[in-house]
PDB file of N, CA and C in Angstrom:
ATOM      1  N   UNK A   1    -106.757-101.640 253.865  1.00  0.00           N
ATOM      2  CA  UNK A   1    -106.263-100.766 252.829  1.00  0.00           C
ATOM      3  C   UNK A   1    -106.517 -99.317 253.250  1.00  0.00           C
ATOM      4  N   UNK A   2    -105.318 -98.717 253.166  1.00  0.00           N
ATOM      5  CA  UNK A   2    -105.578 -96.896 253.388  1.00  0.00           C
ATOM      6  C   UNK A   2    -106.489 -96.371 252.564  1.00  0.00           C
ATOM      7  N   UNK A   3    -106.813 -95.093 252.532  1.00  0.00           N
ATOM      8  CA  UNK A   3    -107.892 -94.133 251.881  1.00  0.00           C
ATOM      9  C   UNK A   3    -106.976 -93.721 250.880  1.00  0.00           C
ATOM     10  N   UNK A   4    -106.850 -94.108 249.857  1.00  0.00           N
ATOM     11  CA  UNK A   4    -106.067 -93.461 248.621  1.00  0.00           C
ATOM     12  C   UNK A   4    -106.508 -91.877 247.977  1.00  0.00           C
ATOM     13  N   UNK A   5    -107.826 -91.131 248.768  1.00  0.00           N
ATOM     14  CA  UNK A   5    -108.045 -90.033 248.670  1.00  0.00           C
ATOM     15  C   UNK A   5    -108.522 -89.393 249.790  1.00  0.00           C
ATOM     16  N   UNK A   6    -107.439 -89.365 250.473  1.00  0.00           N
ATOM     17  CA  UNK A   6    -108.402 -88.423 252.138  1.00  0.00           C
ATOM     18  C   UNK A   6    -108.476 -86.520 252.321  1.00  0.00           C
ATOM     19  N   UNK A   7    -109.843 -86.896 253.023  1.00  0.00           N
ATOM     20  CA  UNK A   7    -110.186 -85.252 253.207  1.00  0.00           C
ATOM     21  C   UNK A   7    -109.478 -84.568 254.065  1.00  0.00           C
ATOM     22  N   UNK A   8    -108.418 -83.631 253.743  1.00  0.00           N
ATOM     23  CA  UNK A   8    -107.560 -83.028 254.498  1.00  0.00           C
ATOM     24  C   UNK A   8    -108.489 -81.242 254.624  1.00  0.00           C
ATOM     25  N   UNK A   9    -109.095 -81.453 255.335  1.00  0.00           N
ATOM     26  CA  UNK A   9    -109.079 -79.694 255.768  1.00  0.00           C
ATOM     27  C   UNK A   9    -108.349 -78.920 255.915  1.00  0.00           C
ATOM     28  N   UNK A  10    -108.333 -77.602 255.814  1.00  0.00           N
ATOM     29  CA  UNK A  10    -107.662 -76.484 256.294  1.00  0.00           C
ATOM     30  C   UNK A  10    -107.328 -76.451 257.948  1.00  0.00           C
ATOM     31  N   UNK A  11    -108.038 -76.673 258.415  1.00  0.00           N
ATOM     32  CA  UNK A  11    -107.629 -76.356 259.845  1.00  0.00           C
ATOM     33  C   UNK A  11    -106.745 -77.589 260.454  1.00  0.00           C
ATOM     34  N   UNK A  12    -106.923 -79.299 260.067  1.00  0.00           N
ATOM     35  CA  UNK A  12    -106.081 -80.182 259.894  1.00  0.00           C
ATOM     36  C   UNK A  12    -104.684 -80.079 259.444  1.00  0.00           C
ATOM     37  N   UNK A  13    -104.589 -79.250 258.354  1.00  0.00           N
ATOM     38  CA  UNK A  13    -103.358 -78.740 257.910  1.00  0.00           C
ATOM     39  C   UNK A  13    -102.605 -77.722 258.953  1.00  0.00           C
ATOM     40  N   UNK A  14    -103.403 -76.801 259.381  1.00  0.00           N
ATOM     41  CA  UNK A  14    -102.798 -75.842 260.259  1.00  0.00           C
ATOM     42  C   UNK A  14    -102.287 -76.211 261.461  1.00  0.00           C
ATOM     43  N   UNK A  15    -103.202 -77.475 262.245  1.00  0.00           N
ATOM     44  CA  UNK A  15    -102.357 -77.801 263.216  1.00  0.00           C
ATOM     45  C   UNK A  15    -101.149 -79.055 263.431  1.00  0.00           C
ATOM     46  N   UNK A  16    -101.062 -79.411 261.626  1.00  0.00           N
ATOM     47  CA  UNK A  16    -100.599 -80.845 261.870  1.00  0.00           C
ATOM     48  C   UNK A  16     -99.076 -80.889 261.884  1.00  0.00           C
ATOM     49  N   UNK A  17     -98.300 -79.548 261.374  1.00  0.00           N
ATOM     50  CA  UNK A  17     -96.851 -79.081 261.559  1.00  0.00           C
ATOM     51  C   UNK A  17     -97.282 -77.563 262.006  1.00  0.00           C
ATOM     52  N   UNK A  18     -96.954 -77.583 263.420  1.00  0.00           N
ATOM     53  CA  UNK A  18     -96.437 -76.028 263.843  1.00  0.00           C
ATOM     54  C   UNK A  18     -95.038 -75.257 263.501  1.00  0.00           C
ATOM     55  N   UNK A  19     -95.139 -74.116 262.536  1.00  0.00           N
ATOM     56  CA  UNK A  19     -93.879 -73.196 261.959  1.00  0.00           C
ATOM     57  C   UNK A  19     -92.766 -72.687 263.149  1.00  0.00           C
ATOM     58  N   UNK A  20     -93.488 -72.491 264.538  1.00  0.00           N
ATOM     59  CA  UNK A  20     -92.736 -72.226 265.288  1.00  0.00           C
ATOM     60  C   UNK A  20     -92.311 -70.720 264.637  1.00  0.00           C
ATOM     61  N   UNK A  21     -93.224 -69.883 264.736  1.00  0.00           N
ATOM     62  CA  UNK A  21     -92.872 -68.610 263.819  1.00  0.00           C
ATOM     63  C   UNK A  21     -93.241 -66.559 264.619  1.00  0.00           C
ATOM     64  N   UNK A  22     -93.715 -67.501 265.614  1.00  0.00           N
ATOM     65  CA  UNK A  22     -93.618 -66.228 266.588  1.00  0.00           C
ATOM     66  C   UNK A  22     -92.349 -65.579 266.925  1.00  0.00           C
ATOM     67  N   UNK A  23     -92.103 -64.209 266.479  1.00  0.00           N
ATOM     68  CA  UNK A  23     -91.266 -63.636 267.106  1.00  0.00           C
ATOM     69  C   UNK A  23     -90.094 -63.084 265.747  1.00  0.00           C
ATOM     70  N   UNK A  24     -90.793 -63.773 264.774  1.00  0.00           N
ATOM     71  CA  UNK A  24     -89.803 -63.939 263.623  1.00  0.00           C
ATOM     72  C   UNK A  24     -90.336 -62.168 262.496  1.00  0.00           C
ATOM     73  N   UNK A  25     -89.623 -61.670 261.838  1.00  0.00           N
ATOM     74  CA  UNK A  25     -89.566 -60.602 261.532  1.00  0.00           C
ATOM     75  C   UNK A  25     -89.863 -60.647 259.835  1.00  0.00           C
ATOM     76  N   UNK A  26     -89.539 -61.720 259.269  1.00  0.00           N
ATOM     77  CA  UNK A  26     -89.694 -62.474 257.927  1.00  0.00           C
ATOM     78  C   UNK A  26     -90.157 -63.557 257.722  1.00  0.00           C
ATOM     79  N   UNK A  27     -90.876 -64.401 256.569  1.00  0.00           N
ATOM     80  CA  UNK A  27     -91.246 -64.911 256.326  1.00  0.00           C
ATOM     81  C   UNK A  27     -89.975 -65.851 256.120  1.00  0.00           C
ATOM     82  N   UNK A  28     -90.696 -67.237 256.474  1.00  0.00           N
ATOM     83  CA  UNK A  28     -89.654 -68.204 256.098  1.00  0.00           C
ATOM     84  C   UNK A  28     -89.473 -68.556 254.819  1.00  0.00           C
ATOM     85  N   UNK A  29     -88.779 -69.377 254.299  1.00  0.00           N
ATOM     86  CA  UNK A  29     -88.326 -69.644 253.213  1.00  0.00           C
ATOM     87  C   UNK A  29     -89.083 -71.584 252.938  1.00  0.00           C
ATOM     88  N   UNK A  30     -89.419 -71.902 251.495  1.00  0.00           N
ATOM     89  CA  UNK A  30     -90.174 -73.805 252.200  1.00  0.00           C
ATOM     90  C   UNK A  30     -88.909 -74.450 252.504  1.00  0.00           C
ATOM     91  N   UNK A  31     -87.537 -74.175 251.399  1.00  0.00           N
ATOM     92  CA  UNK A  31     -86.747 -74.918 251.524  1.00  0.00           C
ATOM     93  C   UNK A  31     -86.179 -75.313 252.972  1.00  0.00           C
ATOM     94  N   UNK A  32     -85.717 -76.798 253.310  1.00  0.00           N
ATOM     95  CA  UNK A  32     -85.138 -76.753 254.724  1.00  0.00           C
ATOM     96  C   UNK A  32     -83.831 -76.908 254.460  1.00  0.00           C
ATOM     97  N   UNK A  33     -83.150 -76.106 255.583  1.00  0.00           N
ATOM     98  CA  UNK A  33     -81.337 -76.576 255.103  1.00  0.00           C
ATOM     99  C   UNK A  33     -81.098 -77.462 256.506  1.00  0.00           C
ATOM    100  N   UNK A  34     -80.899 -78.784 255.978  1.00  0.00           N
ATOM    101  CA  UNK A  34     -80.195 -79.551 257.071  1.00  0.00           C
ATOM    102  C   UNK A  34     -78.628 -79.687 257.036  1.00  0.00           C
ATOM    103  N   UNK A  35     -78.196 -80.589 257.993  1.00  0.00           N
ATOM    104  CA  UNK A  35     -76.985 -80.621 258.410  1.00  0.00           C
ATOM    105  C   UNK A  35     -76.471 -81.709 258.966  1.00  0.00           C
ATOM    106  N   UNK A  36     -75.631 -82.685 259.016  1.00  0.00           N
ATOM    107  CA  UNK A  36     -75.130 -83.767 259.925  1.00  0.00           C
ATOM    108  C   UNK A  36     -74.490 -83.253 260.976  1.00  0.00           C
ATOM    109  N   UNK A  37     -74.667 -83.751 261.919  1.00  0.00           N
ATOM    110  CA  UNK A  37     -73.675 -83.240 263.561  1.00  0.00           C
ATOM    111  C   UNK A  37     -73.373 -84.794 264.138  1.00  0.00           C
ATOM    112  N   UNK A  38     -72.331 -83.566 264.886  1.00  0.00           N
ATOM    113  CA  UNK A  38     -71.656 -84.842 265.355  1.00  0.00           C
ATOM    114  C   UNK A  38     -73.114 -85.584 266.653  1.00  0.00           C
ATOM    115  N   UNK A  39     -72.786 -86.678 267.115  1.00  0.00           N
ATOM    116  CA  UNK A  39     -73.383 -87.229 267.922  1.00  0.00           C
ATOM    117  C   UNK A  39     -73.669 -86.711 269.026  1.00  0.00           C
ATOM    118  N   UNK A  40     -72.814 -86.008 270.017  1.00  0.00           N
ATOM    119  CA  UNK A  40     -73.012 -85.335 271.314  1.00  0.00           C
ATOM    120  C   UNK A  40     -74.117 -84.313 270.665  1.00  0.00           C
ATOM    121  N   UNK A  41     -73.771 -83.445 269.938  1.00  0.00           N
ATOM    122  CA  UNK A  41     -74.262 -82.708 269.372  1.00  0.00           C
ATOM    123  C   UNK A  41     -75.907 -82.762 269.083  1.00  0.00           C
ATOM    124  N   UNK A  42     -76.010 -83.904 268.404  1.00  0.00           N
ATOM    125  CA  UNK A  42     -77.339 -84.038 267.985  1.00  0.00           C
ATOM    126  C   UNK A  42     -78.468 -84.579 269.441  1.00  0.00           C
ATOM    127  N   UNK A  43     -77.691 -85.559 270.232  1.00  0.00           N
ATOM    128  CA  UNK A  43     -78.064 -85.774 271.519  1.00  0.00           C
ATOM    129  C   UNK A  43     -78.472 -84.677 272.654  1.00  0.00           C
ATOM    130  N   UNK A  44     -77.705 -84.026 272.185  1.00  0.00           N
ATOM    131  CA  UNK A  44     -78.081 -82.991 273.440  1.00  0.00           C
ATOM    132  C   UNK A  44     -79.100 -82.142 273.096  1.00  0.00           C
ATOM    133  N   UNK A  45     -79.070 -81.753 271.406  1.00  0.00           N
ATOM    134  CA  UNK A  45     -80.510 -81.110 270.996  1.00  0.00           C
ATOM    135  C   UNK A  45     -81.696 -81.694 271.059  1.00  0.00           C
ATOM    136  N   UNK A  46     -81.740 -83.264 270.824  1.00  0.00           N
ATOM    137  CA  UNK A  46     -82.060 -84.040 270.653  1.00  0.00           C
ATOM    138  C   UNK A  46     -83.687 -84.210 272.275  1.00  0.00           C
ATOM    139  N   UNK A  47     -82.558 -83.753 273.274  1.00  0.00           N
ATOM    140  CA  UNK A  47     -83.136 -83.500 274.508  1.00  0.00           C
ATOM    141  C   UNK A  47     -84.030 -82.720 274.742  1.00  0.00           C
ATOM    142  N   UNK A  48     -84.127 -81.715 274.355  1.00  0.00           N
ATOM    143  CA  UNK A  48     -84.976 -80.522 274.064  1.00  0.00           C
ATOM    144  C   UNK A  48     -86.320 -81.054 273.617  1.00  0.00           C
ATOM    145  N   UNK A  49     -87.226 -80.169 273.969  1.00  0.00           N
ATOM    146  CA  UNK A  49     -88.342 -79.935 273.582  1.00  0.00           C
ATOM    147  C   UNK A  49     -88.732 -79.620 272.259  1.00  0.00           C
ATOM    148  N   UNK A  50     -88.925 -80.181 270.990  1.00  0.00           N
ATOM    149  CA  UNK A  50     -89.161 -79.746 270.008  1.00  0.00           C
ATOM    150  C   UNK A  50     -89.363 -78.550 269.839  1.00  0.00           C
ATOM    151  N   UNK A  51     -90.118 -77.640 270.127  1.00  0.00           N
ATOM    152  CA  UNK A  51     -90.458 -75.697 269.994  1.00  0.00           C
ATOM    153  C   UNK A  51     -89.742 -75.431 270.463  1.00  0.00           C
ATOM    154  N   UNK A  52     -88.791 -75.704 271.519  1.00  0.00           N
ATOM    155  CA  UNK A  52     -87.662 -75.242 271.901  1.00  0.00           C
ATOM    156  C   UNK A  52     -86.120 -75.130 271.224  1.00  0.00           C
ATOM    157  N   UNK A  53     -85.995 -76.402 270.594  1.00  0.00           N
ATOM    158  CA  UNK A  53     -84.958 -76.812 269.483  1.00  0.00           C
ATOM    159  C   UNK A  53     -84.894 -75.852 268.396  1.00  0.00           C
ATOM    160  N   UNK A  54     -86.335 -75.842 267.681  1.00  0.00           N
ATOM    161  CA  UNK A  54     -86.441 -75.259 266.473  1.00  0.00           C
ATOM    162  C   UNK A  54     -85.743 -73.797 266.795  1.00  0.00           C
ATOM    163  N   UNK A  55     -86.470 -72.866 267.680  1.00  0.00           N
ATOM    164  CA  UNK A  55     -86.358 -71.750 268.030  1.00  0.00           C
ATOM    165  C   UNK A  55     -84.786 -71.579 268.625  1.00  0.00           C
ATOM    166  N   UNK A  56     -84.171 -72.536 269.324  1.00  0.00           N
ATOM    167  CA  UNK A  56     -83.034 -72.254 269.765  1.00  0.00           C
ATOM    168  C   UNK A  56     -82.081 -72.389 268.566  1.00  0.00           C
ATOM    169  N   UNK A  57     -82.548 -73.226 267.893  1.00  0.00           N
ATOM    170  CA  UNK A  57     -81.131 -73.562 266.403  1.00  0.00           C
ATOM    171  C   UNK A  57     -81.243 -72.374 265.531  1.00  0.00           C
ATOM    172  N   UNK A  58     -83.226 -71.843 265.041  1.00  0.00           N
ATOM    173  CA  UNK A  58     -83.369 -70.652 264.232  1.00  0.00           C
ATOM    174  C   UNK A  58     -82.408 -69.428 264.647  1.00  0.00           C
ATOM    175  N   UNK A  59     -82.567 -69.429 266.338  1.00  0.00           N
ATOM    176  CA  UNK A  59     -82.015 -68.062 266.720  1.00  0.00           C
ATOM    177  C   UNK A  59     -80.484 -67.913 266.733  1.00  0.00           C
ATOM    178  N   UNK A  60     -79.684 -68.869 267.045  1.00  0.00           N
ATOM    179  CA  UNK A  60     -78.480 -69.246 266.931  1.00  0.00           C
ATOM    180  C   UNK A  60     -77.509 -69.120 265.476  1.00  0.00           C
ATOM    181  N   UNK A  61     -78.274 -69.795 264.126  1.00  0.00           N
ATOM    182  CA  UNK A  61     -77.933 -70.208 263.057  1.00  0.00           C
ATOM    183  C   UNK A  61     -77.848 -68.254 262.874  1.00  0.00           C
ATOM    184  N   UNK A  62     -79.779 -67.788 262.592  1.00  0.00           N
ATOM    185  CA  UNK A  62     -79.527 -66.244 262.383  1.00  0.00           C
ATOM    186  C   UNK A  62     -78.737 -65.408 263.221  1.00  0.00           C
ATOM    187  N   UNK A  63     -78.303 -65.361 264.239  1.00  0.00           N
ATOM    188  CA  UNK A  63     -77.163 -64.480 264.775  1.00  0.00           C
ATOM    189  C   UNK A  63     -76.162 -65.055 264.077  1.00  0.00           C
ATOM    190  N   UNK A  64     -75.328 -65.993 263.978  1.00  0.00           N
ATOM    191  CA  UNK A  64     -73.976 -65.902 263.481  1.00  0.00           C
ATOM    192  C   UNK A  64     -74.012 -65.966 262.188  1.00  0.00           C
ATOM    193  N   UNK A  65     -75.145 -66.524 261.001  1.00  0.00           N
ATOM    194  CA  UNK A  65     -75.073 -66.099 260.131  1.00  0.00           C
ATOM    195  C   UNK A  65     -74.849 -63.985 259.792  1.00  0.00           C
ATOM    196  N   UNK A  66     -75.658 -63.536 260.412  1.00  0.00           N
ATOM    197  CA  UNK A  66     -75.483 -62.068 260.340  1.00  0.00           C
ATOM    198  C   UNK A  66     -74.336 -61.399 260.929  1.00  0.00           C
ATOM    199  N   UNK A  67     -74.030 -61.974 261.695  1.00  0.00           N
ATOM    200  CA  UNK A  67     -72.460 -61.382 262.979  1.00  0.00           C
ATOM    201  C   UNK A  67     -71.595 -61.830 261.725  1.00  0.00           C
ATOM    202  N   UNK A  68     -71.193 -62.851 261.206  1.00  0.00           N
ATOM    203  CA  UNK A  68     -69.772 -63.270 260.341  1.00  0.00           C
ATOM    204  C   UNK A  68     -70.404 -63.353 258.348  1.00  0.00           C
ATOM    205  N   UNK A  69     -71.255 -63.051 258.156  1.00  0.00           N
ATOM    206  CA  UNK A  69     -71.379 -62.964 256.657  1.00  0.00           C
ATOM    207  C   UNK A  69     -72.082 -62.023 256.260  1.00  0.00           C
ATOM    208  N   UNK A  70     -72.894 -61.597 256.717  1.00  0.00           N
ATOM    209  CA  UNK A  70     -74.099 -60.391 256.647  1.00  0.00           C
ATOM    210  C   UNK A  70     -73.203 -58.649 256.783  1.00  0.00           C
ATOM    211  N   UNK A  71     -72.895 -59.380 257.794  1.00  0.00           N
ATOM    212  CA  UNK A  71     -72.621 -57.782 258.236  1.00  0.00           C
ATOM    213  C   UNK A  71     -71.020 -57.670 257.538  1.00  0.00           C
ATOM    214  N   UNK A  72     -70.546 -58.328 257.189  1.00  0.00           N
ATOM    215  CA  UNK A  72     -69.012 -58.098 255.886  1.00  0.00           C
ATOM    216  C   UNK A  72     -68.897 -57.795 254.773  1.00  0.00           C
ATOM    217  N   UNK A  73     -70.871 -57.723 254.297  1.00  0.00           N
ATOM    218  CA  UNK A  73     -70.851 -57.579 253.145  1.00  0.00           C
ATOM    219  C   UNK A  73     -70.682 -55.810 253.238  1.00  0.00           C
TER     220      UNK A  73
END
């Protein structure tokens, strides 16, 4: 039977999901926005290095979000 009350520390917490948040200018937001892709698609990210993924999709998503909606306003 699991521990139906376990001691989670602070520093347990800090390393147990990395934000991947270096370099970033704002604070993130909790909500996550996902997405379905096609198969090649998800495969080939898929390949990547997790810290690499995150950071390559963050940096990608924020440039063309700002290039085609941001900057029209």
């Amino acid at each position: 039977m699991s521990n139906p009350n376990p001691l989670q520390t602070q520093e347990f917490k800090e390393q147990q999901f990395k934000a991947y948040t270096e370099g970033l200018s704002e604070p993130l937001v909790k909500k996550v926005t996902g997405v379905k892709l096609p198969q090649s698609i998800h495969d080939a990210l898929g390949a990547m290095p997790a810290e690499e993924r995150v950071k390559y999709l963050r940096r990608i998503i924020s440039e063309a979000v700002t290039r085609d909606l941001i900057s029209r306003q």
